[in-house]
N, C-alpha and C. Protein backbone atom coordinates (compact mmCIF):
# COMPACT_ATOMS: atom_id res chain seq x y z
N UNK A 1 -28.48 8.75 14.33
CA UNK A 1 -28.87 7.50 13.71
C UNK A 1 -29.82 7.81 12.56
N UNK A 2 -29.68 7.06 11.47
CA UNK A 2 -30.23 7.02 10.38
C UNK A 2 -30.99 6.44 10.22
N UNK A 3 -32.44 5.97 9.59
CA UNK A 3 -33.08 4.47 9.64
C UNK A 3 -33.65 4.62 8.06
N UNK A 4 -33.26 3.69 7.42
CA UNK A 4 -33.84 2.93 6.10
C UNK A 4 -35.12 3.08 6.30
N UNK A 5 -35.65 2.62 4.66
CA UNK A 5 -36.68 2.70 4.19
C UNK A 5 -37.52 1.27 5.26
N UNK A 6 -36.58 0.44 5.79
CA UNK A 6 -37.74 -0.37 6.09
C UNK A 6 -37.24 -0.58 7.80
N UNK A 7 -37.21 0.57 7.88
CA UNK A 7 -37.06 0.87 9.28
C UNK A 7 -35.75 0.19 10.30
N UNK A 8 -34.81 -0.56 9.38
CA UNK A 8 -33.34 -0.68 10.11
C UNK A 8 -32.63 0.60 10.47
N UNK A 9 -31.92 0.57 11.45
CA UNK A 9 -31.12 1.50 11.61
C UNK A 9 -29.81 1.51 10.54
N UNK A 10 -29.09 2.45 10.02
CA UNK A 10 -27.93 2.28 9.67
C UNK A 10 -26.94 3.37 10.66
N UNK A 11 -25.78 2.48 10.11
CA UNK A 11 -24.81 3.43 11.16
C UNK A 11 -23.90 4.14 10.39
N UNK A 12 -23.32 4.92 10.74
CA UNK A 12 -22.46 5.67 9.72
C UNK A 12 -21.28 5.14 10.36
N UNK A 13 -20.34 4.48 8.94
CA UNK A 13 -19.56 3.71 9.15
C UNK A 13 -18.14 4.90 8.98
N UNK A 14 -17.04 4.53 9.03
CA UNK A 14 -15.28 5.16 8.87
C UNK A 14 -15.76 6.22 7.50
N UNK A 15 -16.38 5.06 6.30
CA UNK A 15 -16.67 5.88 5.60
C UNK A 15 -17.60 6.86 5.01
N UNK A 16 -18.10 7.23 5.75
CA UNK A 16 -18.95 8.07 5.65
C UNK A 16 -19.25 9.16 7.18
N UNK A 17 -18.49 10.41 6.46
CA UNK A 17 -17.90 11.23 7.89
C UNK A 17 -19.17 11.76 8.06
N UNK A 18 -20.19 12.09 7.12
CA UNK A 18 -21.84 12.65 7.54
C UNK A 18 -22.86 12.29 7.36
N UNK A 19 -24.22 12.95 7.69
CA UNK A 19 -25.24 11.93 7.00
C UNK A 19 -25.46 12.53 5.52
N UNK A 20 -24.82 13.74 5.39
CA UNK A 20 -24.56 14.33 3.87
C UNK A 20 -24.33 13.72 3.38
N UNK A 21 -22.93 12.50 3.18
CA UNK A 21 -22.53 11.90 2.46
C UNK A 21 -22.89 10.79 2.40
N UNK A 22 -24.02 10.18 3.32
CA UNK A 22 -24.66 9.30 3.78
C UNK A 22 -25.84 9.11 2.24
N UNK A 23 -26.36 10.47 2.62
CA UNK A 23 -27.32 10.55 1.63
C UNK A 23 -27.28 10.15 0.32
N UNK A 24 -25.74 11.50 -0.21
CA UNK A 24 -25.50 11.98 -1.40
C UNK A 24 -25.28 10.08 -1.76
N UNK A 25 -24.57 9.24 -1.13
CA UNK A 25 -24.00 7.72 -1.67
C UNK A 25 -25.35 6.80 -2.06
N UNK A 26 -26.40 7.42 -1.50
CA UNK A 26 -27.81 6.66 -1.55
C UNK A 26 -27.86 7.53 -2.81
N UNK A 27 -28.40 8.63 -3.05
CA UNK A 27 -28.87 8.79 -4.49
C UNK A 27 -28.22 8.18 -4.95
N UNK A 28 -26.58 8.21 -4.90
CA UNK A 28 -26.08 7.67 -6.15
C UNK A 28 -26.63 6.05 -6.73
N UNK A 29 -26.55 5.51 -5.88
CA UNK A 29 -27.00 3.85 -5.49
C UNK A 29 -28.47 3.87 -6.57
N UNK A 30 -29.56 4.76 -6.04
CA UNK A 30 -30.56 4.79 -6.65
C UNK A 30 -30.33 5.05 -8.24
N UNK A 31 -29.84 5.98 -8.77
CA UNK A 31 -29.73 6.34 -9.93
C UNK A 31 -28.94 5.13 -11.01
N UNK A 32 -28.80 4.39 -10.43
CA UNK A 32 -28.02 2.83 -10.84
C UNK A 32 -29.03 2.09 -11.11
N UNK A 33 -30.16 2.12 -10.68
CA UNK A 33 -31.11 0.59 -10.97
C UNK A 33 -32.05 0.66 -12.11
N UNK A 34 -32.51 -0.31 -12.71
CA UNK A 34 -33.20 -0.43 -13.73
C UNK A 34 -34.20 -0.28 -13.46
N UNK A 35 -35.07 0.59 -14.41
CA UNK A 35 -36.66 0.28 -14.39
C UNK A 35 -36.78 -0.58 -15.79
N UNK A 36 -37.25 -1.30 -14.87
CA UNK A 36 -37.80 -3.43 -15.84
C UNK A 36 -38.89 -2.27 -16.80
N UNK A 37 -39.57 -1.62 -16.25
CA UNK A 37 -40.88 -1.36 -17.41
C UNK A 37 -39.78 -1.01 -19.09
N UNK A 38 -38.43 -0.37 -18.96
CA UNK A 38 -38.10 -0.07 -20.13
C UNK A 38 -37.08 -1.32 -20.86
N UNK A 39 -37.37 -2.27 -20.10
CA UNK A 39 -36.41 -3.36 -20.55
C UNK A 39 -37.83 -4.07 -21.61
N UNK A 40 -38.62 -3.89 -22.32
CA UNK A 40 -39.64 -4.52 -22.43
C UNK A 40 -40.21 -3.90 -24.03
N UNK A 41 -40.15 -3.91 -25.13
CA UNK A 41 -41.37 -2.83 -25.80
C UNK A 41 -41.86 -3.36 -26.73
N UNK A 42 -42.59 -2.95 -27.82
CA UNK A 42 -43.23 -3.34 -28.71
C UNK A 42 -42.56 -3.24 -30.15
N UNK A 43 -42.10 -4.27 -30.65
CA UNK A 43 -41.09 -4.18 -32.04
C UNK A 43 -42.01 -3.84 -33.07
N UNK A 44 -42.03 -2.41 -33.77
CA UNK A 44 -43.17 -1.84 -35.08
C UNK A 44 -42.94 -2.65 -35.90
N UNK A 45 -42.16 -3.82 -36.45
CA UNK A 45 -42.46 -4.27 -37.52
C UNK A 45 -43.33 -5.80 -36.81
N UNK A 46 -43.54 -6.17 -36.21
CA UNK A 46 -44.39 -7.35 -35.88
C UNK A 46 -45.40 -7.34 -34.81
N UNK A 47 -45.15 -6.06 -33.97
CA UNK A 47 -46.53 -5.39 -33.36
C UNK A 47 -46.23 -6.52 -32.03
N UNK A 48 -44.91 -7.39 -31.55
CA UNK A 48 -44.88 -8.09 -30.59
C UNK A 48 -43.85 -7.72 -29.53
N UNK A 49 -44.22 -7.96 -28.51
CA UNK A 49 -43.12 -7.43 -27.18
C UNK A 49 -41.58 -7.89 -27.47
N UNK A 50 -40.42 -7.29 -27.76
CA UNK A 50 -39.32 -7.83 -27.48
C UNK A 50 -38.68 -7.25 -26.15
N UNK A 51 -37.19 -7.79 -26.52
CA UNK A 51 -36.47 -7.27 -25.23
C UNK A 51 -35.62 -5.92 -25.66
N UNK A 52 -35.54 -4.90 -25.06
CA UNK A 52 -35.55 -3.71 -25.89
C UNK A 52 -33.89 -3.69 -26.52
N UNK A 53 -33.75 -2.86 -27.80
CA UNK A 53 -32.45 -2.90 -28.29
C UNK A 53 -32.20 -4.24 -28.81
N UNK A 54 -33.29 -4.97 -29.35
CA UNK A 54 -32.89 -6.60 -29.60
C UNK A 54 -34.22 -6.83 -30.24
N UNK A 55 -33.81 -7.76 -31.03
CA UNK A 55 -35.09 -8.37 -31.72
C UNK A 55 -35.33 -9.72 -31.27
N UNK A 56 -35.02 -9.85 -30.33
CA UNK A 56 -35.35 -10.95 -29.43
C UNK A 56 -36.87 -11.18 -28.75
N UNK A 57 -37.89 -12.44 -29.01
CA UNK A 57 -39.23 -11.45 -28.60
C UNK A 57 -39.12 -12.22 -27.41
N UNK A 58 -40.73 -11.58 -26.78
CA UNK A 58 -40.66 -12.83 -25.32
C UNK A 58 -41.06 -13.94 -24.97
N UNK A 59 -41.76 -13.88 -26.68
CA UNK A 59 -42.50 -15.39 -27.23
C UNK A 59 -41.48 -15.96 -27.25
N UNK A 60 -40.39 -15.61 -27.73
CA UNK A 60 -39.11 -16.67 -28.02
C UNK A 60 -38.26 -16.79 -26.26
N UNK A 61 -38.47 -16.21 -25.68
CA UNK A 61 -37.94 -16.64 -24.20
C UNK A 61 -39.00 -17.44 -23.33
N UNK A 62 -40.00 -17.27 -23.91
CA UNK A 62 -41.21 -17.91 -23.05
C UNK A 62 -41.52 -19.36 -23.51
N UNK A 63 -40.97 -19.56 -24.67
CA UNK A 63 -41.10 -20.70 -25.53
C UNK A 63 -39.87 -21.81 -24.57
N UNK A 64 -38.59 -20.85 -25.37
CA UNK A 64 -37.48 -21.58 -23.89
C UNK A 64 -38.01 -22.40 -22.64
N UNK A 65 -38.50 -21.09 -22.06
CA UNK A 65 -39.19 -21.75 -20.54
C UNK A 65 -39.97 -22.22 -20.52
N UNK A 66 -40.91 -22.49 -21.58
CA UNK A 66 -42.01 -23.50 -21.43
C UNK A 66 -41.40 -24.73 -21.86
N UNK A 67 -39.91 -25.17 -22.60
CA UNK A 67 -39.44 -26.23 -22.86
C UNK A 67 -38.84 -26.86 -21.58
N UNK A 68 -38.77 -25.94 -20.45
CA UNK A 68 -38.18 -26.39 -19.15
C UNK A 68 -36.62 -26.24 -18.82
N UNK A 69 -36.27 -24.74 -19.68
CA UNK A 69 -35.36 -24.23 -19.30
C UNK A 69 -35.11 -23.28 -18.64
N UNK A 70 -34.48 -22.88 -17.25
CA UNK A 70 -34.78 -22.00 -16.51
C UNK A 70 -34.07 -20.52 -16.87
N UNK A 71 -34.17 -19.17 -16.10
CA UNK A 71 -33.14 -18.22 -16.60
C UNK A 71 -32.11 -18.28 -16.57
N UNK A 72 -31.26 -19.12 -15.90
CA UNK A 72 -29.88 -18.87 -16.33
C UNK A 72 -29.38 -19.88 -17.69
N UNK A 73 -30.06 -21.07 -17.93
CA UNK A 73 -29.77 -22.09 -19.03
C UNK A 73 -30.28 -20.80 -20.12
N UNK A 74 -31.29 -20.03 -19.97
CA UNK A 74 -31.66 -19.34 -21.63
C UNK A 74 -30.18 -18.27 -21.13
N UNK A 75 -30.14 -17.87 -20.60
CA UNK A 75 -29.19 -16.90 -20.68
C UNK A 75 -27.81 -17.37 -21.10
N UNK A 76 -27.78 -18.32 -20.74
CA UNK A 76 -26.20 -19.12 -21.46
C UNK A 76 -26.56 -19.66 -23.37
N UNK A 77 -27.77 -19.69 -23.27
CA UNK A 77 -28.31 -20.60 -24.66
C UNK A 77 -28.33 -18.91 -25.57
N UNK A 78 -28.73 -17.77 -25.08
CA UNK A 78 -29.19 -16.69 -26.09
C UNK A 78 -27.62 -15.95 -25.31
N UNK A 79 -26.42 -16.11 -25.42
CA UNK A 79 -25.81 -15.10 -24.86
C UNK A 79 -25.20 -13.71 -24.56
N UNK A 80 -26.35 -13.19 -25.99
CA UNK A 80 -26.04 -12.09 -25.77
C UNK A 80 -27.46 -11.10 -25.17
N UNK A 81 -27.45 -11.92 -24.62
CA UNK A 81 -28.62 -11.45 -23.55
C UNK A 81 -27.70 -11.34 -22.04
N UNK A 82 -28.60 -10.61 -21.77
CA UNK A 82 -28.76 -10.23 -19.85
C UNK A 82 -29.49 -11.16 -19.20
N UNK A 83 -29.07 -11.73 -17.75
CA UNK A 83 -30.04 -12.79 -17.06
C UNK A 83 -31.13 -10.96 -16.50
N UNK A 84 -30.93 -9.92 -16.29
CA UNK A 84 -31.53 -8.99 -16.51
C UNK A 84 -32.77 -8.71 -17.27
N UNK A 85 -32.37 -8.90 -18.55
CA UNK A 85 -32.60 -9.11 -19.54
C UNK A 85 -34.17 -10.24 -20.04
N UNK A 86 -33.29 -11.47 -19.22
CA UNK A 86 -34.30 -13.16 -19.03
C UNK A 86 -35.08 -12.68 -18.37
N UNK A 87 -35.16 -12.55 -17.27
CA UNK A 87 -35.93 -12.41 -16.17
C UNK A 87 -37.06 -11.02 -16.30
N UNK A 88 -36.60 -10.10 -17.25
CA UNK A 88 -37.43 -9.13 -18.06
C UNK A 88 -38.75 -9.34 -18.67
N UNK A 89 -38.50 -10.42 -19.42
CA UNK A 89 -38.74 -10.86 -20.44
C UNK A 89 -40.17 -12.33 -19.83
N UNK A 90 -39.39 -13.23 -18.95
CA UNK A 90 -39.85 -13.84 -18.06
C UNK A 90 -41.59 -13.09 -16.99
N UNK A 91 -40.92 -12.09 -16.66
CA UNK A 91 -41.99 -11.43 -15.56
C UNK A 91 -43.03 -10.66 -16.80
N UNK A 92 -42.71 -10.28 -17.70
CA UNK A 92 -43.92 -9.80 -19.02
C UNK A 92 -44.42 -10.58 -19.35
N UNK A 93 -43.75 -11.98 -19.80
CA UNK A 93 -44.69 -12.80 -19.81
C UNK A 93 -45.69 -13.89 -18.53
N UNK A 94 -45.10 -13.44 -17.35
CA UNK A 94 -45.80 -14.71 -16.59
C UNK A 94 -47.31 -13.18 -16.51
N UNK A 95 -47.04 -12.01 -16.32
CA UNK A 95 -48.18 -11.15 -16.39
C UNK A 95 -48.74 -10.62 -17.52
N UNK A 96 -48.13 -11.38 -18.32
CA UNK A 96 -49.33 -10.90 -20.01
C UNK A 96 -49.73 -13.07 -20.54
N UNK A 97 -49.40 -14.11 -19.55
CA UNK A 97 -49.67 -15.16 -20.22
C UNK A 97 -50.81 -15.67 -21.21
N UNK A 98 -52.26 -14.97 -20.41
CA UNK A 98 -53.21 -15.41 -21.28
C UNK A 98 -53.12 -14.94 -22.58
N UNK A 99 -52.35 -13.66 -22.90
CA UNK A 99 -52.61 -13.03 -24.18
C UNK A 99 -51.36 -13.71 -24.76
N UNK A 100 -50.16 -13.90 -24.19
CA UNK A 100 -49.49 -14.93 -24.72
C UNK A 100 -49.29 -15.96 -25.50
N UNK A 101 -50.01 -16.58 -24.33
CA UNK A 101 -50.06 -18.16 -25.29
C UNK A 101 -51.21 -18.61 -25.84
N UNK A 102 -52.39 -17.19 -25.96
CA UNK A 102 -53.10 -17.35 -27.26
C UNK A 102 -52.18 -17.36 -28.34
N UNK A 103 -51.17 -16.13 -28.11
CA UNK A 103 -50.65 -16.10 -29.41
C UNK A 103 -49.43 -16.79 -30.11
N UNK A 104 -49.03 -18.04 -28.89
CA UNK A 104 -48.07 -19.07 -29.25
C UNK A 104 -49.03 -20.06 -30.66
């Protein structure tokens, strides 16, 4: 028996003949997820947070949501965005707000 990070057991199912392959399918899993810190940076020509690979800032997603649109309405409204992406953008600003919406 195997037990997760939060102490469930897992079982090794048909597919998975070891806990070798048990493992090796978990790194893989891991090496898939985003770290949010690089979805986030500072655009050199205006010295303000966008969403990275985009000149999209988070003043302009935070503006959205302060009009009372939630992440999936901006994500349909900006579509070439990620709800990934929203929600990026969203969590930088609910933890940078005061410096924020000084600067709204």
């Amino acid at each position: 028996m195997i037990v997760d990070f939060i102490g469930r057991s897992l079982l090794l199912g048909p597919h998975f003949k070891t806990t070798k392959q048990l493992i090796k399918n978990w790194r893989n899993l891991l090496t898939t997820l985003t770290d949010i810190g690089q979805l986030i940076t500072t655009d050199p020509h205006s010295n303000r947070p966008v969403i990275t690979g985009t000149r999209t800032s988070v003043r302009r997603i935070a503006g959205l949501y302060n009009q009372g649109n939630n992440a999936e309405e901006i994500a349909r409204r900006l579509n070439q965005l990620t709800i990934t992406q929203i929600y990026a953008a969203l969590t930088y600003y609910h933890a940078n707000r005061l410096e924020l919406t000084l600067a709204l």
